[in-house]
Protein backbone atom coordinates (compact mmCIF):
# COMPACT_ATOMS: atom_id res chain seq x y z
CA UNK A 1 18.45 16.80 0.83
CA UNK A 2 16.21 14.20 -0.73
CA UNK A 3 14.68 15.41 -4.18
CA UNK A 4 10.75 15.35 -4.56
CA UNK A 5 10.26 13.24 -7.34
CA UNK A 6 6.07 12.84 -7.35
CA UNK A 7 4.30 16.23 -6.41
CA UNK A 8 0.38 16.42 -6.41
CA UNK A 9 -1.00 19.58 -5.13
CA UNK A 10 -4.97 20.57 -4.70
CA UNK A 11 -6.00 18.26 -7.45
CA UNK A 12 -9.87 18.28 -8.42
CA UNK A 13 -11.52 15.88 -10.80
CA UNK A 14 -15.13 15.43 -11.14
CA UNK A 15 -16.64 13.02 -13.82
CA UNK A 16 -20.06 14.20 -14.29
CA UNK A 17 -22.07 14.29 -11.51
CA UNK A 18 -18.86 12.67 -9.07
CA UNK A 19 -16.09 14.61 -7.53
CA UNK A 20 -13.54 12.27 -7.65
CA UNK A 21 -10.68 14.54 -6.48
CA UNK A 22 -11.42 16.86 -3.69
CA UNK A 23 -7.97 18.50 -3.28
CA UNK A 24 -5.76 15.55 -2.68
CA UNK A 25 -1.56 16.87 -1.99
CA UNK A 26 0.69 14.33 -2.12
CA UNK A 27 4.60 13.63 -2.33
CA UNK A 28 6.62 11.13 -2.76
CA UNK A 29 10.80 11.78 -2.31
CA UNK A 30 13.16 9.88 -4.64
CA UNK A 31 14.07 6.19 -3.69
CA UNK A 32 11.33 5.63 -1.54
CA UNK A 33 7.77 3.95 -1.81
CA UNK A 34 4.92 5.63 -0.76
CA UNK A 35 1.45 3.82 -0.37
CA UNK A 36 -1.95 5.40 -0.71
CA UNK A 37 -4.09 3.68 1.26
CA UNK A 38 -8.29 4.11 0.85
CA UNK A 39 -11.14 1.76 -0.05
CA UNK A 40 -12.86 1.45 -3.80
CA UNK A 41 -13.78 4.61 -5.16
CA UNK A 42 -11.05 6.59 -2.57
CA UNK A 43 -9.67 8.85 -5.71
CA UNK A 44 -6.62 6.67 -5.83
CA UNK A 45 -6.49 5.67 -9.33
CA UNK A 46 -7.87 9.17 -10.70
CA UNK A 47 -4.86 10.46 -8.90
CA UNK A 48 -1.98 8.14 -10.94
CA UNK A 49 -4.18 8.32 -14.12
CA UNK A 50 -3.11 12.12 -13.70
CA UNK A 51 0.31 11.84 -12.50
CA UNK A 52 0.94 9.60 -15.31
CA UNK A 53 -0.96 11.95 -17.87
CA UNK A 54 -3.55 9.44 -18.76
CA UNK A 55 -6.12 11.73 -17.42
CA UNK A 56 -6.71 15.81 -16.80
CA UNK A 57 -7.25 17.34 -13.47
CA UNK A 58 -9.71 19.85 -13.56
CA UNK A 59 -7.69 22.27 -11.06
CA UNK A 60 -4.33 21.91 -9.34
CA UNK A 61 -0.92 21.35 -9.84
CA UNK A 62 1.41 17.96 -10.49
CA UNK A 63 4.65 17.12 -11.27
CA UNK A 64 6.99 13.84 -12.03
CA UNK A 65 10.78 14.36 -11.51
CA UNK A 66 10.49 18.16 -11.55
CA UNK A 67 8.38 18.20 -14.47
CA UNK A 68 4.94 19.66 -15.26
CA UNK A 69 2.38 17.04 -15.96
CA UNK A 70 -0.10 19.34 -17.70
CA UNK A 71 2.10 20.96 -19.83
CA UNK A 72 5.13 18.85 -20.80
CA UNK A 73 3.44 15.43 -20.85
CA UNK A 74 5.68 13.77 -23.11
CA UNK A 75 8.92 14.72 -21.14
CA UNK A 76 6.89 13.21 -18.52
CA UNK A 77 6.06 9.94 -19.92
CA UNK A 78 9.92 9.00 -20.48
CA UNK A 79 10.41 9.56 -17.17
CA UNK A 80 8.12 7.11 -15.73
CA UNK A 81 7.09 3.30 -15.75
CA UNK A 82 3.43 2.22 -15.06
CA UNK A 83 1.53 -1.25 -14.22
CA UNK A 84 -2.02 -0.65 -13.56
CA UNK A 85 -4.65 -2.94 -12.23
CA UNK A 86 -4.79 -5.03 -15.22
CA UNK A 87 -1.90 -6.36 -17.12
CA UNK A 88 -1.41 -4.78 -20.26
CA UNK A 89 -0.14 -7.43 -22.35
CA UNK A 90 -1.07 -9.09 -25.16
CA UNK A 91 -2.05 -12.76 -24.84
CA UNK A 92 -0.89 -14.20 -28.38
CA UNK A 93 2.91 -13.00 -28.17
CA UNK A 94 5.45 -14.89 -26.10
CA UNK A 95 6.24 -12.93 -22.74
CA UNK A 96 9.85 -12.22 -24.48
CA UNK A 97 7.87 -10.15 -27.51
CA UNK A 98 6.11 -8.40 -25.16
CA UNK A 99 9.01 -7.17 -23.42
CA UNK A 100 10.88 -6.52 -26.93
CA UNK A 101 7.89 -5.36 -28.42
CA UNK A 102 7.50 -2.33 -25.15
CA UNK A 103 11.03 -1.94 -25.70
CA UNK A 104 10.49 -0.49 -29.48
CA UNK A 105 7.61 1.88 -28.17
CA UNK A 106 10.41 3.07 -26.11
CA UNK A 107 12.26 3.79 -28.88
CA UNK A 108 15.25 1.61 -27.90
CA UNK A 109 17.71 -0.13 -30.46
CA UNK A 110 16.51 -3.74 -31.73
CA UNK A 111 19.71 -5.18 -30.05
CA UNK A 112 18.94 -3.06 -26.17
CA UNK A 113 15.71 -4.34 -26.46
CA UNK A 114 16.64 -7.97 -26.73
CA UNK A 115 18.86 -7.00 -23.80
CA UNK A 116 16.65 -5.32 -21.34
CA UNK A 117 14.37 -8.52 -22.12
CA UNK A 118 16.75 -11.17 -21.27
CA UNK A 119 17.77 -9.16 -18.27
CA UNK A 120 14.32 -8.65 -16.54
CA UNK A 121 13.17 -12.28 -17.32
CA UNK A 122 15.87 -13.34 -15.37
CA UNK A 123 15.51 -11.19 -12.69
CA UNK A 124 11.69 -12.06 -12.82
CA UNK A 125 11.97 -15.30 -12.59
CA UNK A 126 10.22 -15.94 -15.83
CA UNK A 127 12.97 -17.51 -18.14
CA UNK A 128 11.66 -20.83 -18.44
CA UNK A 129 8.15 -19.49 -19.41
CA UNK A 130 9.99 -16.97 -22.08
CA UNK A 131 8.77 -18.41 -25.33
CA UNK A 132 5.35 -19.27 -24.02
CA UNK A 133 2.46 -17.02 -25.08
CA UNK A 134 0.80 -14.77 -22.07
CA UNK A 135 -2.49 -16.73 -22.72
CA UNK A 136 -0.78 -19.75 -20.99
CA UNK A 137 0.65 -17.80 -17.62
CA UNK A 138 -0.99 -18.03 -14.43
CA UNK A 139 -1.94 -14.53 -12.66
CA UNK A 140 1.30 -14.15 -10.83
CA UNK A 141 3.23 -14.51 -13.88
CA UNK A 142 1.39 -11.77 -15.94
CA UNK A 143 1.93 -9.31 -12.87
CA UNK A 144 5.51 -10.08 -13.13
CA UNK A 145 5.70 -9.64 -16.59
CA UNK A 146 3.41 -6.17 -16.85
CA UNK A 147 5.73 -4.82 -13.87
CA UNK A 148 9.14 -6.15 -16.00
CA UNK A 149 7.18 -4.21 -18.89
CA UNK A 150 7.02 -1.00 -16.75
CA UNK A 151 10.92 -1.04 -16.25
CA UNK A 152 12.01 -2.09 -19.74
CA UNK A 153 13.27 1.33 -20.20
CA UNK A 154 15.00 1.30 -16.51
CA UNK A 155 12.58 4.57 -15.03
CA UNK A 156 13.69 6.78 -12.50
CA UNK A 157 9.48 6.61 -11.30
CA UNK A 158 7.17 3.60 -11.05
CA UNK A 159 3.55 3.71 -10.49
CA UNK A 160 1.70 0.88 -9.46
CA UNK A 161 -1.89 0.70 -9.24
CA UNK A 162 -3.06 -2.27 -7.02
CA UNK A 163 -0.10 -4.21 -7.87
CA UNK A 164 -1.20 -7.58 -6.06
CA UNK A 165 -5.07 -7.55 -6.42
CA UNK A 166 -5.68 -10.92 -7.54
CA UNK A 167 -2.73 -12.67 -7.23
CA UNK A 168 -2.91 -15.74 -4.42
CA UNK A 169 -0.75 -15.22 -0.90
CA UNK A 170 2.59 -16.68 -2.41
CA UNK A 171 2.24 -15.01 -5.81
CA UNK A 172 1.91 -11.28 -3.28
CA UNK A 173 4.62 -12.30 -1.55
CA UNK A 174 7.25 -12.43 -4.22
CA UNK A 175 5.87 -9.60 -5.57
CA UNK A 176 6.41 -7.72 -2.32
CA UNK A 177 10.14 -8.49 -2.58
CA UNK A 178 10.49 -7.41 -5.69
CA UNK A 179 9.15 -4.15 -5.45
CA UNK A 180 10.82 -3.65 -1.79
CA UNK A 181 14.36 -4.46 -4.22
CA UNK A 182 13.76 -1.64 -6.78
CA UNK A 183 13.22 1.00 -4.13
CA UNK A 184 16.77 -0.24 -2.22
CA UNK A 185 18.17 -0.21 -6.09
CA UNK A 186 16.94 3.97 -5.62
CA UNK A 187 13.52 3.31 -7.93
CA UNK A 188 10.68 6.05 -6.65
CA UNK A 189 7.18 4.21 -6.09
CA UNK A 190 3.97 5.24 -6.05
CA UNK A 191 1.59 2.41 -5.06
CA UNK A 192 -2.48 2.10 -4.71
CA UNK A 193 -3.22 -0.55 -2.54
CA UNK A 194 -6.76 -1.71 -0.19
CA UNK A 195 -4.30 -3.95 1.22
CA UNK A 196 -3.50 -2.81 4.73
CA UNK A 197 -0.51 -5.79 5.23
CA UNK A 198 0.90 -4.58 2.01
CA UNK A 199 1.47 -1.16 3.36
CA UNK A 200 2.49 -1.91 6.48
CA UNK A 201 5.24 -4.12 4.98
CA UNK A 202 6.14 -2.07 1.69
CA UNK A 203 5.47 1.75 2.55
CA UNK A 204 8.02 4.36 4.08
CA UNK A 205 5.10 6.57 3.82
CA UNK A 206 1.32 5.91 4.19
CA UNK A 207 -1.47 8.51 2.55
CA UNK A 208 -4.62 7.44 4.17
CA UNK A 209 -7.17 8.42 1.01
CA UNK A 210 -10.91 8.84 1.65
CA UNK A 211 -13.55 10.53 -0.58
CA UNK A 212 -10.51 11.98 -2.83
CA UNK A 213 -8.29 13.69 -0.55
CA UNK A 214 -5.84 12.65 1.80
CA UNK A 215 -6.91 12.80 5.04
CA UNK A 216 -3.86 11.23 7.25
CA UNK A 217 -0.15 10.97 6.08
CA UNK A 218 2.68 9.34 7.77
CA UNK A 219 4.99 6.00 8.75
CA UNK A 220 2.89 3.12 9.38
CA UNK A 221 3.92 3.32 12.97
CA UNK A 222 2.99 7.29 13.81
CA UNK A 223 -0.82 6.00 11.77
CA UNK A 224 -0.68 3.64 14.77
CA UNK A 225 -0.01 6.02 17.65
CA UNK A 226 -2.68 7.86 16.30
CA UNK A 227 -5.22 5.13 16.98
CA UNK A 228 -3.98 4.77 20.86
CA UNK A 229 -0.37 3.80 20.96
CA UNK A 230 0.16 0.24 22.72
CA UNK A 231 -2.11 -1.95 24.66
CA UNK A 232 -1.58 -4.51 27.12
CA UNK A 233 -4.17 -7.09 26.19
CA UNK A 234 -5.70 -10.75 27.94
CA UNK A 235 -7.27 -13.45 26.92
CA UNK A 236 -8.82 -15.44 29.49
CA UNK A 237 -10.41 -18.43 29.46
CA UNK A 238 -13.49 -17.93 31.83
CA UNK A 239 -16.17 -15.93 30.94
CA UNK A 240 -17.61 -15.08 33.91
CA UNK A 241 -13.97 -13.60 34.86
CA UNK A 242 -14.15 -10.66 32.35
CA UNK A 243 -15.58 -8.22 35.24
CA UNK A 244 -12.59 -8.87 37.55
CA UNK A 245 -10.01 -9.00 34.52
CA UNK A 246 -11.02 -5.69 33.66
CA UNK A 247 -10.94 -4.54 37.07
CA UNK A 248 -7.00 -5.19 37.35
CA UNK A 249 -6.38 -4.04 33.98
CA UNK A 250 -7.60 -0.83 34.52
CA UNK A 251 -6.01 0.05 37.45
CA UNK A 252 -2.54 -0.54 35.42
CA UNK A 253 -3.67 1.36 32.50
CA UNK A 254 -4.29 5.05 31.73
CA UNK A 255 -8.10 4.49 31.41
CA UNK A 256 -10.86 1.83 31.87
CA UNK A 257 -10.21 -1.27 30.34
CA UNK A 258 -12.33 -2.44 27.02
CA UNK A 259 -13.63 -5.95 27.13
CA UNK A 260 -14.58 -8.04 23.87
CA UNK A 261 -16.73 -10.35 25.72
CA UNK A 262 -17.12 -12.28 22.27
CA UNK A 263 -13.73 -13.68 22.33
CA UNK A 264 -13.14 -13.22 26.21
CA UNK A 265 -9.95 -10.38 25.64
CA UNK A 266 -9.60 -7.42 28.24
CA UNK A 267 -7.07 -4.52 26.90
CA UNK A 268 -6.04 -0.97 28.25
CA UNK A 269 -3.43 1.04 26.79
CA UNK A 270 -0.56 1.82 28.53
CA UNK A 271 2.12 4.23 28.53
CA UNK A 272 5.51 2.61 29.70
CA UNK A 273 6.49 -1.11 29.73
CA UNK A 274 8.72 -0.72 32.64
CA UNK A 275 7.33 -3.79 35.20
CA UNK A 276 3.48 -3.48 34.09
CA UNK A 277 4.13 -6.87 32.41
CA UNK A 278 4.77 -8.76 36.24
CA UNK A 279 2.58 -6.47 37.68
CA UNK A 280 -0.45 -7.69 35.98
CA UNK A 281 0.36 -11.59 35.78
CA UNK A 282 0.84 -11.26 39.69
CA UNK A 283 -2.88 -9.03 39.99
CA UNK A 284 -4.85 -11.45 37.91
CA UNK A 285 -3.24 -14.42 39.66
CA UNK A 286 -4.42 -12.50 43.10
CA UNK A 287 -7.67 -12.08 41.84
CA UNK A 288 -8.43 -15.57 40.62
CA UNK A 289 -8.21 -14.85 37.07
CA UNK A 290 -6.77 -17.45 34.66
CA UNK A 291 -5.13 -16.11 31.83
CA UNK A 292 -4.54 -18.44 28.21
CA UNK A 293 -2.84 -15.26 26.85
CA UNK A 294 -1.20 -12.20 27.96
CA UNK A 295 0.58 -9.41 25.61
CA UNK A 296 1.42 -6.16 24.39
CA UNK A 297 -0.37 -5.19 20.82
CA UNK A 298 0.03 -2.23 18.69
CA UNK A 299 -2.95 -1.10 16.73
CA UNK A 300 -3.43 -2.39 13.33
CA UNK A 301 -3.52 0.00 10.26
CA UNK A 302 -7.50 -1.62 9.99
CA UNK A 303 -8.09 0.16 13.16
CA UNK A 304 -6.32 3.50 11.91
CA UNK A 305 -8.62 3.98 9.08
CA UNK A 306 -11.65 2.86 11.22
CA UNK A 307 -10.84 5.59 13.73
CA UNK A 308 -9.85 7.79 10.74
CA UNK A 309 -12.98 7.41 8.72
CA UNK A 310 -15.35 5.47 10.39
CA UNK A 311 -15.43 2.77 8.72
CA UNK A 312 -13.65 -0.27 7.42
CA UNK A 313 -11.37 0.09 4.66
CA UNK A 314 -13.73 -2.75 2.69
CA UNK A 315 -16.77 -0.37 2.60
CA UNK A 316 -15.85 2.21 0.24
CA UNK A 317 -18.06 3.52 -2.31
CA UNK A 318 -16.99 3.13 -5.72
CA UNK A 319 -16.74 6.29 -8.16
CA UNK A 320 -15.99 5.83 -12.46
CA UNK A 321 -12.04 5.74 -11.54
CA UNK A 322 -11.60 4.45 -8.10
């Protein structure tokens, strides 16, 4: 049995007149990641800023690695590695002081600190750029170095809040990799994201948050199902053919097909693979229609939370603490 490392349950939060937290339960099980998903002012950093005792709840209960949050906050602390949305570093020491200088807060010898450094600048990729002050690092390289900050003291629990806002499409890729490699290496990770793609790739687990509770939990995939399972879907190249497209798609499918006349694509979902594939090249071909582009498409997780909430994941409304 897998050991529940991150436990949130019924937490409430207002700040003044905004209810940041309406109840939200979450857990996260050791070595895995787990992803809350939601739009700007979702709950989703009120929720780590309590988990990682930066912040009170005003009712409920939490817990990191079996420990109370409220109550034993300290135990909790040394238990736990955090990189929020913006890198907390300081700009006039060399990215190997910051490293040694976390280190010390941790309370580790002179000599382990040096250690630990050297270690996760290697593993980083941020050897050469060592001795350089942060002021001179590009936005990639500060992420790296605030998440090699978070582990300097090798915790059991990482938190990361937004980990690749910012950072350009090969600077989120690397990261990506590097936080899929601590969760294989048995690392338990709680990360905020508005990226959809990021947890799709990253998450075992998805909590879809929305006005601060969770309001849909599960594998990327079973988010999917729940926005119609798979669709055979057209593109054609004639307008005008739409009507008779749709027509032959929807006697295949389990209801009427849906036409996006705007970029000429027919779809209709459909229940079993077996032969619908031939079957439909050899009906449109019957009925005159020619087809550019012909596939089966699972839903995105864009169209999960659009079903979900109503709205894109963009459009949220922002609160004091996200």
């Amino acid at each position: 049995m897998s050991r529940t490392m991150i436990l949130a349950q019924g937490l409430h939060k207002h700040f003044g007149k905004t209810h940041a937290l309406r109840g939200l339960d979450v857990d996260v099980q050791e070595g895995t990641i787990l992803a809350m998903l939601g739009p700007n002012g979702a709950g989703k950093t009120t929720a780590v800023r309590i988990l990682t005792t930066l912040t009170h709840a005003d009712a409920g209960h939490a817990e990191v690695a079996g420990i109370d949050v409220a109550r034993h906050p300290g135990a909790v602390r040394r238990e736990i590695g955090v990189a929020g949305q913006s890198a907390s570093l300081d700009e006039l020491l060399t990215g190997r002081e910051n490293l040694v200088m976390v280190g010390n807060l941790y309370r580790l010898k002179p000599a382990e600190s040096r250690r630990r450094a050297d270690d996760l600048l290697e593993r980083f990729e941020l050897t050469d750029a060592a001795d350089r002050t942060v002021k001179t690092y590009s936005g990639g390289m500060r992420r790296r170095l605030d998440l090699a900050a978070a582990l300097i003291d090798s915790p059991p629990v990482l938190f990361l809040d937004e980990p690749t806002t910012g950072l350009d499409p090969r600077s989120r890729l690397g990261m990506w990799s590097l936080i899929a490699d601590l969760a294989k290496g048995g690392t338990t990770l709680l990360m905020t994201t508005q990226y959809l793609e990021e947890a799709d790739q990253l998450a075992d687990d998805i909590a879809v948050v929305d006005h601060g509770r969770v309001i849909a939990r599960g594998t990327a995939l079973e988010l999917k199902r729940r926005a119609g399972g798979e669709r055979l879907e057209i593109e054609i190249g004639e307008e005008q053919s739409l009507e008779r497209a749709a027509e032959v798609l929807s006697s295949l499918g389990e209801e009427p097909a849906h036409v996006d006349s705007d970029h000429r694509r027919v779809s209709v979902p459909i229940v079993a693979h077996d032969g619908v594939l031939t079957r439909a090249v050899r009906a449109l071909d019957e009925a005159g229609v020619h087809v550019d582009d012909i596939g089966f498409r699972r839903p995105t997780l864009d169209e999960v939370f659009l079903m979900l909430t109503g709205q894109p994941l963009e459009s949220g409304e922002p609160n004091p603490e996200g």
